[in-house]
C-alpha atoms as a PDB file:
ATOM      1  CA  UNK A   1       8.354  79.643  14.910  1.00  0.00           C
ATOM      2  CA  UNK A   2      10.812  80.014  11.932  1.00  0.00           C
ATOM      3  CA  UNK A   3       9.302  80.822   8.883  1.00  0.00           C
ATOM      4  CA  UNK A   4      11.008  80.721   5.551  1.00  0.00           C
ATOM      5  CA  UNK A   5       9.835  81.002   1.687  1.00  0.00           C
ATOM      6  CA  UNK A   6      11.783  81.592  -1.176  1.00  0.00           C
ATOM      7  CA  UNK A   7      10.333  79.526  -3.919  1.00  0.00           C
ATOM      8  CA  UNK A   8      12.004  78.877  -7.416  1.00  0.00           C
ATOM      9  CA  UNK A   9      10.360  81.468  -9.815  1.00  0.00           C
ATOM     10  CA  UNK A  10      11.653  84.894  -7.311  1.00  0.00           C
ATOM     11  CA  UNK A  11      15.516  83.591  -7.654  1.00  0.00           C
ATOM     12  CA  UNK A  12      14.449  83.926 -11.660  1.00  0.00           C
ATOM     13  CA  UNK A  13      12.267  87.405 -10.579  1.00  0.00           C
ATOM     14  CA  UNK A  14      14.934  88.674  -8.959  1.00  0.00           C
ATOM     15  CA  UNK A  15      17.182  88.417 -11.758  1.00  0.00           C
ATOM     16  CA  UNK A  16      14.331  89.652 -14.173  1.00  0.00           C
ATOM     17  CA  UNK A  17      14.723  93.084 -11.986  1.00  0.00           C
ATOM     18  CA  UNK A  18      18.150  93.324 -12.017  1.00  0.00           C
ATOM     19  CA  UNK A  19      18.113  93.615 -15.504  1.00  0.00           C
ATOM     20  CA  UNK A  20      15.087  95.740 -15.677  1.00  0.00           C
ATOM     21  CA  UNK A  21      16.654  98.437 -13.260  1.00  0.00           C
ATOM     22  CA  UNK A  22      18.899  99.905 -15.958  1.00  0.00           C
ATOM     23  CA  UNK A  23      15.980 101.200 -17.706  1.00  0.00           C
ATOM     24  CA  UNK A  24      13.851 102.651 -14.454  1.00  0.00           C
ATOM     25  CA  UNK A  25      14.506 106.386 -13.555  1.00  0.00           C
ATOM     26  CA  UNK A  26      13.010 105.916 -10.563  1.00  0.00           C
ATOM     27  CA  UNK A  27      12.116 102.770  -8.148  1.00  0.00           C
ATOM     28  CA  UNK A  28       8.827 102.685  -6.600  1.00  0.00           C
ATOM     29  CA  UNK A  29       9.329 100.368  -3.285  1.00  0.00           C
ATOM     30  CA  UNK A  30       5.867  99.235  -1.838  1.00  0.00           C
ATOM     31  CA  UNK A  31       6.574  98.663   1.600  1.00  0.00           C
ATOM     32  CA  UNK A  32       2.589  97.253   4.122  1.00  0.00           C
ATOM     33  CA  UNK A  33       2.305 100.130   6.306  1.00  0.00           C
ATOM     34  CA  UNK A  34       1.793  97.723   9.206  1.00  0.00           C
ATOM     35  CA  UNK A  35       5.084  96.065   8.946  1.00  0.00           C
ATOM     36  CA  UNK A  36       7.353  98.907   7.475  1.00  0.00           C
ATOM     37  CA  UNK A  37      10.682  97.347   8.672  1.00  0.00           C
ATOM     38  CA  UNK A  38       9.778  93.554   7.999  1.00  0.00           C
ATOM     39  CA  UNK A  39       8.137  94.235   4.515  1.00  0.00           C
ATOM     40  CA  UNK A  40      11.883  96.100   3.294  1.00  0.00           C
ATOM     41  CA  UNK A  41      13.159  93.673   1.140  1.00  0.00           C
ATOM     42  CA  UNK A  42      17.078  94.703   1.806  1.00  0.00           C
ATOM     43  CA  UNK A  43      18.089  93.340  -1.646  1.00  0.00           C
ATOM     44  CA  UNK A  44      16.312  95.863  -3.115  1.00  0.00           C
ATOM     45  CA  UNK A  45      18.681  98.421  -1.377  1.00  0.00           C
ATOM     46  CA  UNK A  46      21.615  96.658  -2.662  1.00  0.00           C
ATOM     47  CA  UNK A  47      20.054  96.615  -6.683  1.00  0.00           C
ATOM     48  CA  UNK A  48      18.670  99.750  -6.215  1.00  0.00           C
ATOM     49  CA  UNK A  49      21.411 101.396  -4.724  1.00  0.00           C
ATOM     50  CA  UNK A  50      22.231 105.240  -6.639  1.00  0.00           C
ATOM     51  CA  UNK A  51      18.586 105.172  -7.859  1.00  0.00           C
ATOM     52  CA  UNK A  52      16.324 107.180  -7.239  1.00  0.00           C
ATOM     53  CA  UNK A  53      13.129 106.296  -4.898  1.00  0.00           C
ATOM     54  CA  UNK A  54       9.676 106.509  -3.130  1.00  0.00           C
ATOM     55  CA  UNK A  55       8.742 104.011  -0.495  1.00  0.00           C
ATOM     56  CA  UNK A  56       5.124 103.698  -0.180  1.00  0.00           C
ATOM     57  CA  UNK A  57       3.748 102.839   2.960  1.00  0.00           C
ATOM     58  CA  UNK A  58       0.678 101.076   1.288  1.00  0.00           C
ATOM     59  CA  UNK A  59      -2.260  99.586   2.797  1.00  0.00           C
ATOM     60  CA  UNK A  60      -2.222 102.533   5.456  1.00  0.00           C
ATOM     61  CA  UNK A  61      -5.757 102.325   5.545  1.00  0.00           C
ATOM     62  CA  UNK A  62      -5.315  98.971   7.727  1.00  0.00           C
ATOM     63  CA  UNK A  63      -2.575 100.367  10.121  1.00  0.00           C
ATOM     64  CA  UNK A  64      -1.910 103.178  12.572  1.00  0.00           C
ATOM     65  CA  UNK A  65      -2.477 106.327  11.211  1.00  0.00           C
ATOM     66  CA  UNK A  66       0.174 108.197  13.880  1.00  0.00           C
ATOM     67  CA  UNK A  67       2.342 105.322  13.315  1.00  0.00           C
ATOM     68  CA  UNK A  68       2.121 106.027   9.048  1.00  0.00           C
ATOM     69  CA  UNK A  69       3.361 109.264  10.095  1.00  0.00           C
ATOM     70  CA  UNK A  70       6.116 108.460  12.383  1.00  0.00           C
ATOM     71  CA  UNK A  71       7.907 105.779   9.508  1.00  0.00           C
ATOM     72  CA  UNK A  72       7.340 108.437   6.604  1.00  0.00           C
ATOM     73  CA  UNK A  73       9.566 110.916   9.041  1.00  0.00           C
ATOM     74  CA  UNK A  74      12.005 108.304   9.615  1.00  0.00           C
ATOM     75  CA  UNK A  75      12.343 107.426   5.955  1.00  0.00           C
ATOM     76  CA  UNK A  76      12.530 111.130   4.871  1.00  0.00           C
ATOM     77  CA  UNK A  77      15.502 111.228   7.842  1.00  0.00           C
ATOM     78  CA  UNK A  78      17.080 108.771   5.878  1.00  0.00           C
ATOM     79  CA  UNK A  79      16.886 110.772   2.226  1.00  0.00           C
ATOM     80  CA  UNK A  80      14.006 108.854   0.845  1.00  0.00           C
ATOM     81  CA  UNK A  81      10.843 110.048   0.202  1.00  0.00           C
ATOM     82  CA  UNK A  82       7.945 108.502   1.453  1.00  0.00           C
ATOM     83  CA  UNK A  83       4.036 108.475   1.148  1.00  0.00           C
ATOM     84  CA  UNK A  84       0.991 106.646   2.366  1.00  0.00           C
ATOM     85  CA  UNK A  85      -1.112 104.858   0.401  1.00  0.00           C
ATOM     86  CA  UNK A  86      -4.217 102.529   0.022  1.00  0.00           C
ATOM     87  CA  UNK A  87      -6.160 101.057  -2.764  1.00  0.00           C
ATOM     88  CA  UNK A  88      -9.134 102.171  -1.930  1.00  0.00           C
ATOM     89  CA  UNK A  89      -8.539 106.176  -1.768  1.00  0.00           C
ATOM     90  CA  UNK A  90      -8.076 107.762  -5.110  1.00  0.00           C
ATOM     91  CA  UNK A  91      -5.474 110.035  -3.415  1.00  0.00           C
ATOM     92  CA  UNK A  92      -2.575 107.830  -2.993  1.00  0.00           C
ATOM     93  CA  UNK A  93      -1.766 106.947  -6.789  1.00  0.00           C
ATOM     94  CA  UNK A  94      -1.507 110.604  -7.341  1.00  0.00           C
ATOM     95  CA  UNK A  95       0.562 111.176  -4.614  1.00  0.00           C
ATOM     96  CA  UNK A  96       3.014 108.344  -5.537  1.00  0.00           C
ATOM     97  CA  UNK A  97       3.024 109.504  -9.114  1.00  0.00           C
ATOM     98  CA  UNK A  98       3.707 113.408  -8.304  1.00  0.00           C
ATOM     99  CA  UNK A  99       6.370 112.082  -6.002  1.00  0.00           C
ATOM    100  CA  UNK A 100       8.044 109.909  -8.602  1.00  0.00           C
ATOM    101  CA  UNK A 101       8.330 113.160 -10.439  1.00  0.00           C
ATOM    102  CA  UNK A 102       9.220 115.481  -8.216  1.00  0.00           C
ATOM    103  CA  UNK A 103      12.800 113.215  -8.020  1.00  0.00           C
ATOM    104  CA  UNK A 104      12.750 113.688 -11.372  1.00  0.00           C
ATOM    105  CA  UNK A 105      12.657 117.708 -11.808  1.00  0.00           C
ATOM    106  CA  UNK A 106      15.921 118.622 -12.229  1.00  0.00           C
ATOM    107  CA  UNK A 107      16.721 116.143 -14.708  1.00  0.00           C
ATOM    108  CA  UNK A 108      13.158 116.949 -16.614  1.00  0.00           C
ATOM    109  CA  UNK A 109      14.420 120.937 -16.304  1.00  0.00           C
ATOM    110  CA  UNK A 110      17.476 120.166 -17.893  1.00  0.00           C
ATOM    111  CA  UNK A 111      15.945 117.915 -20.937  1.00  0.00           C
ATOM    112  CA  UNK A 112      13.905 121.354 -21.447  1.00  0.00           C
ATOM    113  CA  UNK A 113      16.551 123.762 -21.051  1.00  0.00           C
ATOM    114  CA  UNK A 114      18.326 120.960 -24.216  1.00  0.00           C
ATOM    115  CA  UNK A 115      15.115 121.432 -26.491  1.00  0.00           C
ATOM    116  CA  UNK A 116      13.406 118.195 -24.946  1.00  0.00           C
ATOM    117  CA  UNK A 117      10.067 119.003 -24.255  1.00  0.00           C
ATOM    118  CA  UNK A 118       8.587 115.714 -23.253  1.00  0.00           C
ATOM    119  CA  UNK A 119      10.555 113.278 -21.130  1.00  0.00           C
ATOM    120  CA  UNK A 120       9.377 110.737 -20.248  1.00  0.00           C
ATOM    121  CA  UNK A 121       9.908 109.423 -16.368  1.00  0.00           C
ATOM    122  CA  UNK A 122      10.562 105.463 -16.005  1.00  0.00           C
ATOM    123  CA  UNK A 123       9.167 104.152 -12.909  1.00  0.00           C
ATOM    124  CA  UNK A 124       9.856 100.436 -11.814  1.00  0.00           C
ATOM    125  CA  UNK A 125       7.177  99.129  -8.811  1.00  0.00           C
ATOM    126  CA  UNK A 126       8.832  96.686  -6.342  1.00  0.00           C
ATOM    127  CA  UNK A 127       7.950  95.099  -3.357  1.00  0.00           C
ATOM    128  CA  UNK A 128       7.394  91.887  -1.705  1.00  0.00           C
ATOM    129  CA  UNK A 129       4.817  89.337  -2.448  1.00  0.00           C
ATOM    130  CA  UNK A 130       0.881  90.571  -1.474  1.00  0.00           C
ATOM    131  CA  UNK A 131       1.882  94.153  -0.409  1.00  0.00           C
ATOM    132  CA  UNK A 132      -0.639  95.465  -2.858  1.00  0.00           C
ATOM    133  CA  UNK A 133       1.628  96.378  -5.781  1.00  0.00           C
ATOM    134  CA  UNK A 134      -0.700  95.379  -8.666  1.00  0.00           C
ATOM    135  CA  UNK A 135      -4.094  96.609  -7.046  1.00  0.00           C
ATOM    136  CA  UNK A 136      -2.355  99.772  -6.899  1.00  0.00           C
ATOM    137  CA  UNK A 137      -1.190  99.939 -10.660  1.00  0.00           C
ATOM    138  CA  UNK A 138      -4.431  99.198 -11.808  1.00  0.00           C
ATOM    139  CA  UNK A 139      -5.834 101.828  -9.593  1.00  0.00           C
ATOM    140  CA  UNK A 140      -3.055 104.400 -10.998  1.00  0.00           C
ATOM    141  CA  UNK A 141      -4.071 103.197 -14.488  1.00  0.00           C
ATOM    142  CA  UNK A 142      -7.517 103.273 -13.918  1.00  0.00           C
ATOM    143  CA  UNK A 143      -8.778  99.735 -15.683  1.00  0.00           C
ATOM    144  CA  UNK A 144      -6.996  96.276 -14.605  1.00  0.00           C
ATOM    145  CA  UNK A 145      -3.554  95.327 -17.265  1.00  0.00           C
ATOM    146  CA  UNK A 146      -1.878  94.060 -14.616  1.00  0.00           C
ATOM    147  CA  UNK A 147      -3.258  90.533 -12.514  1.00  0.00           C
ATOM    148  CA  UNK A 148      -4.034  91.131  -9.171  1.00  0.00           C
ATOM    149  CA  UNK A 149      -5.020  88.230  -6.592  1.00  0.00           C
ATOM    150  CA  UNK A 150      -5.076  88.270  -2.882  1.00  0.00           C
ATOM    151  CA  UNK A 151      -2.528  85.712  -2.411  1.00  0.00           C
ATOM    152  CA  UNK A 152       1.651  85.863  -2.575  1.00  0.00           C
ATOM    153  CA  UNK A 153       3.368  85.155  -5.809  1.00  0.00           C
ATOM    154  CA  UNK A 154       0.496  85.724  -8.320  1.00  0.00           C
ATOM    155  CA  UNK A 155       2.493  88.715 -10.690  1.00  0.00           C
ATOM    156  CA  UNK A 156       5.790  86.851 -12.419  1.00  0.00           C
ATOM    157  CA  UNK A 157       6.082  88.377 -15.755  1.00  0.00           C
ATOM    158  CA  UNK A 158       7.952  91.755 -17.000  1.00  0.00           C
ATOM    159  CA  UNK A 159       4.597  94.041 -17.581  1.00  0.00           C
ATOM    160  CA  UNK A 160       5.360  97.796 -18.640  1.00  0.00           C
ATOM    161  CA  UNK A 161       2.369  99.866 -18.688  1.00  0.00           C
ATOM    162  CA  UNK A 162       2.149 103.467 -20.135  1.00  0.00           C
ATOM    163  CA  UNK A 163       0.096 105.428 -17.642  1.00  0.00           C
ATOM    164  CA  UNK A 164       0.361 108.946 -19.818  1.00  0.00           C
ATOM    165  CA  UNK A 165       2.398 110.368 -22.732  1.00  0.00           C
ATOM    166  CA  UNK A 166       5.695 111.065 -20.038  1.00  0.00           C
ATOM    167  CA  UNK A 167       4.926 108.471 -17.412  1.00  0.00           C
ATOM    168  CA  UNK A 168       5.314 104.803 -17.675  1.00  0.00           C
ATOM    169  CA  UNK A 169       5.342 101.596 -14.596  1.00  0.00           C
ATOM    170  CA  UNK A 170       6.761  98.421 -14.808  1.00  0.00           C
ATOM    171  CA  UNK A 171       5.859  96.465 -12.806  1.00  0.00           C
ATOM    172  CA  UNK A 172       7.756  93.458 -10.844  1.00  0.00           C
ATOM    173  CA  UNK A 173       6.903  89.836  -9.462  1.00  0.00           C
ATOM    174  CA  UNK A 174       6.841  90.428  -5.702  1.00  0.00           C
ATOM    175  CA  UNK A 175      10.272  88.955  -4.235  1.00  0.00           C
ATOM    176  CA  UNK A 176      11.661  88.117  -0.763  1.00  0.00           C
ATOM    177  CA  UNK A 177      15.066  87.219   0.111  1.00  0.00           C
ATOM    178  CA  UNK A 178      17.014  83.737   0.136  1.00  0.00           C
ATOM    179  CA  UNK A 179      16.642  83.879   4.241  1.00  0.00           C
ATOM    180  CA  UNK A 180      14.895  86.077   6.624  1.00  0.00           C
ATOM    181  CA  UNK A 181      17.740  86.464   9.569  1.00  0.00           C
ATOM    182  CA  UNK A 182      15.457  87.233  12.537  1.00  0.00           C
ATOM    183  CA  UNK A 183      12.315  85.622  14.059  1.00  0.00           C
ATOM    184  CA  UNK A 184      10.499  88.407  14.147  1.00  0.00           C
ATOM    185  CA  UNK A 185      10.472  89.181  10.300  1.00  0.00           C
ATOM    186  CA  UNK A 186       9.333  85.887   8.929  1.00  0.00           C
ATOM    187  CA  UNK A 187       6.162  85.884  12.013  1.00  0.00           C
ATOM    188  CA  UNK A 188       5.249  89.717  10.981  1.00  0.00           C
ATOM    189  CA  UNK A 189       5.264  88.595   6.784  1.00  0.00           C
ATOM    190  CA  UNK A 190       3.305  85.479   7.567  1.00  0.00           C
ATOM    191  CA  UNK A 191       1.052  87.434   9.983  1.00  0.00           C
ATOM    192  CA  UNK A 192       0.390  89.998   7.062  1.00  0.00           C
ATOM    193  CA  UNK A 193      -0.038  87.228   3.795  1.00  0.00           C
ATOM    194  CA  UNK A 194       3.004  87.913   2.687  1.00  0.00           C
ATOM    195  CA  UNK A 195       3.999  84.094   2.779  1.00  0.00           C
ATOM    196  CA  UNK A 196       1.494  81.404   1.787  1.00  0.00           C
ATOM    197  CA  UNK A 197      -0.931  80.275   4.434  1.00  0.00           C
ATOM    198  CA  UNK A 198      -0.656  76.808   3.440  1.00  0.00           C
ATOM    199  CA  UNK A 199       3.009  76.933   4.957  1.00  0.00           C
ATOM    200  CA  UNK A 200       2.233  77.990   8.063  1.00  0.00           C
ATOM    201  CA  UNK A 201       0.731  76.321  11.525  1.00  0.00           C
ATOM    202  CA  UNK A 202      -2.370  78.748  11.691  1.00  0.00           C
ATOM    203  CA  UNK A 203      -3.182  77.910  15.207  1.00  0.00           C
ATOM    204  CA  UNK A 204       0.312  78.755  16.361  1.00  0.00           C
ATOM    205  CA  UNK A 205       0.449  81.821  13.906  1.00  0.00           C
ATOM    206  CA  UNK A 206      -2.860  83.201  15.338  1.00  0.00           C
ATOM    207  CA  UNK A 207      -1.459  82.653  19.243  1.00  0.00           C
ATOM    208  CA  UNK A 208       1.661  85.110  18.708  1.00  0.00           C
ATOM    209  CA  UNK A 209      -1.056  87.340  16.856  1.00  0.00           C
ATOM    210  CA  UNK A 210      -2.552  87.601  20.055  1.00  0.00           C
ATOM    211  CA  UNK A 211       0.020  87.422  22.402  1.00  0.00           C
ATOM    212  CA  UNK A 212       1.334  90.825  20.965  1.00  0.00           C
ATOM    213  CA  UNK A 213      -1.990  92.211  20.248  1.00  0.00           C
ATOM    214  CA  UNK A 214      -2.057  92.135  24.267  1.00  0.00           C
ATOM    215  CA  UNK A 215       0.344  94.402  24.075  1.00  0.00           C
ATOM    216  CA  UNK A 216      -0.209  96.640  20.872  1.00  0.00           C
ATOM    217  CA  UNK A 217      -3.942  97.136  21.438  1.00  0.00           C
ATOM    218  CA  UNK A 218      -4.887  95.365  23.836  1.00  0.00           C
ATOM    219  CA  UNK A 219      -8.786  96.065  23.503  1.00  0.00           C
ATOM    220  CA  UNK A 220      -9.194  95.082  19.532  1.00  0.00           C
ATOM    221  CA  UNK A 221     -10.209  91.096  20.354  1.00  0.00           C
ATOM    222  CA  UNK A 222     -12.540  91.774  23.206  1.00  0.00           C
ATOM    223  CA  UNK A 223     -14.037  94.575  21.307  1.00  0.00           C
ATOM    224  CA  UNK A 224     -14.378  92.252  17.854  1.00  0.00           C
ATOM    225  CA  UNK A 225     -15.412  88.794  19.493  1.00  0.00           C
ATOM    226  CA  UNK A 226     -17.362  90.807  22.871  1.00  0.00           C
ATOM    227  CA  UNK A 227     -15.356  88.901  25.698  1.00  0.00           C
ATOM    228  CA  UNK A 228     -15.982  89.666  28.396  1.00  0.00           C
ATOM    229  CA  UNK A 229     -12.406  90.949  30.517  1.00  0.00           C
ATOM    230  CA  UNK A 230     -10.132  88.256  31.491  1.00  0.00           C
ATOM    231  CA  UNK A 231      -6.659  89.140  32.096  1.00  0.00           C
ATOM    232  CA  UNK A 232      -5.456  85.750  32.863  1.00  0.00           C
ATOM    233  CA  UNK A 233      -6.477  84.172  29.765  1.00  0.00           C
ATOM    234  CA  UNK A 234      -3.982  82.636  27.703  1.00  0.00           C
ATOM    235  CA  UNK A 235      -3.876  82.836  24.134  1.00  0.00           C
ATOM    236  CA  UNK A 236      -4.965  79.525  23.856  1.00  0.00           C
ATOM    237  CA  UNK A 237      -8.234  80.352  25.911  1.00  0.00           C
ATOM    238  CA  UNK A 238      -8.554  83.508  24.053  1.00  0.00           C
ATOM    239  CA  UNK A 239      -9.036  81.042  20.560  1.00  0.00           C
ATOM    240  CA  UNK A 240     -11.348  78.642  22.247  1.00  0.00           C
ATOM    241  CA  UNK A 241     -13.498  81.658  23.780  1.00  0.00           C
ATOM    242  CA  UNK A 242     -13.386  83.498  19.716  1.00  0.00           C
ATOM    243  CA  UNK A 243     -14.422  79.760  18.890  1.00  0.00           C
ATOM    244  CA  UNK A 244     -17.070  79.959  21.167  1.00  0.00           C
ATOM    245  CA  UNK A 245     -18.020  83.173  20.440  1.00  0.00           C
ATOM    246  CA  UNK A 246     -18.562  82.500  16.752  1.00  0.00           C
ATOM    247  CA  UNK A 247     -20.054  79.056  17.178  1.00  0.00           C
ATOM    248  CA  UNK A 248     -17.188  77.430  15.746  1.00  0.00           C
ATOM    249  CA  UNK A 249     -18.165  74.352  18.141  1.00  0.00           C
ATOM    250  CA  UNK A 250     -16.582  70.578  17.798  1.00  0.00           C
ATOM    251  CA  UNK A 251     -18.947  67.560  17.637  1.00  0.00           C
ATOM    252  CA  UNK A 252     -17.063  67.201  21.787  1.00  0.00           C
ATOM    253  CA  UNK A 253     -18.475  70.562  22.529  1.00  0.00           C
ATOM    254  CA  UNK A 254     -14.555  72.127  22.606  1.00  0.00           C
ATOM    255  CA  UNK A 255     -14.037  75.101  19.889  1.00  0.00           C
ATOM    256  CA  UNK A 256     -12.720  74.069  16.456  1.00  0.00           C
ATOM    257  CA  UNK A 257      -9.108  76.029  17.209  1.00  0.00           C
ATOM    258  CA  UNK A 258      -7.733  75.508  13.225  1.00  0.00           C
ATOM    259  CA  UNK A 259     -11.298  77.502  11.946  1.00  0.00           C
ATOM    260  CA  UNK A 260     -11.373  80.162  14.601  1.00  0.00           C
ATOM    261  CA  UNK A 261      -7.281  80.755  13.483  1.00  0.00           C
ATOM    262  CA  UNK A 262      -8.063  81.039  10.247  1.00  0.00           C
ATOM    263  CA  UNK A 263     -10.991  83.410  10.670  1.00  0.00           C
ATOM    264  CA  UNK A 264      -8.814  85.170  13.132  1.00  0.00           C
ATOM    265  CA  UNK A 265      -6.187  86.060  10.504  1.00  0.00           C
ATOM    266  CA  UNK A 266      -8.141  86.707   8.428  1.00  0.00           C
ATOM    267  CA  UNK A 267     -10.239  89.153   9.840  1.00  0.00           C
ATOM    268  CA  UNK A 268      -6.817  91.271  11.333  1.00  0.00           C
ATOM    269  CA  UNK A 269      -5.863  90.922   7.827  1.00  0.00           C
ATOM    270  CA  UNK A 270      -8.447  92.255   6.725  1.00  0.00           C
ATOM    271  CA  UNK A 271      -8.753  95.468   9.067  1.00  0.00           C
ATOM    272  CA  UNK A 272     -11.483  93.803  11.241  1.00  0.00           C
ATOM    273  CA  UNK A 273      -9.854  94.420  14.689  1.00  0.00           C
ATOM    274  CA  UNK A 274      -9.078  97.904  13.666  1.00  0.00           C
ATOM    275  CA  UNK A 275      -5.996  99.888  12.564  1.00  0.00           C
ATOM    276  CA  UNK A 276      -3.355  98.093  13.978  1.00  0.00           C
ATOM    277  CA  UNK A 277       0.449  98.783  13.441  1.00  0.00           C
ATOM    278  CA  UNK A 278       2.864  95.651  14.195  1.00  0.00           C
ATOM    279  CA  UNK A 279       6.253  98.067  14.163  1.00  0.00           C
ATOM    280  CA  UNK A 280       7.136 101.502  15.422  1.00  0.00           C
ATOM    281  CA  UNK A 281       9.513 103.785  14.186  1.00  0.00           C
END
């Protein structure tokens, strides 16, 4: 299944951030925490590259809590810091926000030690499309400046937003890159939302969901859909028997396999099937 998306506006969105990234002291890189290596848009390396920055692992709430830990070590191995974050805990923007600063200490103790007593730290949010990045500034600004939608490609224009009298965001349409060089990349974005459904096959999309659910956590559909065990089941029979399960029944009697996809992605989306991590450290 190759899976490619790199519409018109995010050449023009990439080119917006390259000339915002002069003015950010710091780059905020939202990364999903289900898909740590997949959602690393490695552009943003290149742009980014001398800068200082935080990757957030965000929607941890949906993924592997052992697993959050285990990419946050790696990434701190590497000289980045890292943090975990979801929308939902109050927590996480303050964590990305003291983190943002803490890069900045030195250069803030210096500015003091000059007669500067307010500084104020330039943070620029990146990430790719749907991983989160404007829920989260409205939940670090605490009402709703910039548009959020669940769906890829919603944020497009340059939006700075002054969280307090020395902190300020700017936030960044959510880009990919021109090509996505490996199989397993473009399946793990499209399996996430991070490329629009209306691309996709979502029957064939929802049977590599399962085959490597088999292997990630194997109990999740059972345990959401109550099948009974059947290890021989393919992952074709394991759509017609959620089909069946959830009544999604054809006028023939077989299960309508495009509605029980959907619902299927959906609800892993979603955090239905549990806390599931797609990539190890």
């Amino acid at each position: 299944m190759d899976i490619q998306w790199y519409p018109g506006h995010m050449a023009k969105s990439r080119r917006l951030i390259e000339e915002s990234l002069s003015l950010a002291d710091v780059i905020i890189e939202l990364v999903d925490a289900r898909i740590p290596r997949s959602s690393r848009n490695p552009d943003i390396d290149r742009m980014a590259a001398g800068k200082r920055r935080v990757v957030v692992l965000n929607k941890a709430d949906l993924a592997d809590a052992g697993a959050t830990e285990e990419w946050i070590a790696l990434f701190e191995s590497l000289g980045l810091r890292a943090v975990a974050a979801d929308t939902a805990s109050p927590k996480g923007p303050e964590r990305i926000v003291d983190a943002a600063c803490a890069l900045m200490a030195d250069r803030l103790r210096r500015e003091k030690l000059r007669g500067r007593l307010c500084t104020p730290v330039k943070a620029m949010v990146t990430g790719i499309p749907n991983v989160g990045k404007s829920t989260l500034i409205n939940r670090i600004v605490g009402k709703a400046p910039a548009k959020a939608e669940d769906r890829p490609g919603v944020t497009r224009g340059k939006q700075w937003i002054r969280l307090r009298r020395d902190f300020f965001l700017l936030d960044t349409p959510g880009i990919l890159w021109p090509k996505q060089n490996d199989r397993e990349t473009g399946v793990n974005l499209a399996l996430t939302g991070a490329i629009k459904d209306d691309l996709l096959d979502a029957a064939q999309l929802a049977r590599i969901l399962i085959e490597k659910l088999a292997y990630i956590a194997p109990e999740a559909i059972p345990r959401r859909y109550k099948l009974g065990p059947d290890e021989n089941r393919s992952p074709d029979g394991t759509l017609e028997a959620i089909g069946r399960a959830r009544g999604h029944i054809l006028k023939g009697g077989g299960a309508d396999i495009d509605r029980t996809a959907a619902v299927l992605l959906d609800e892993f989306r979603g955090g239905k099937l549990g806390r599931i991590t797609l990539e190890r450290a």
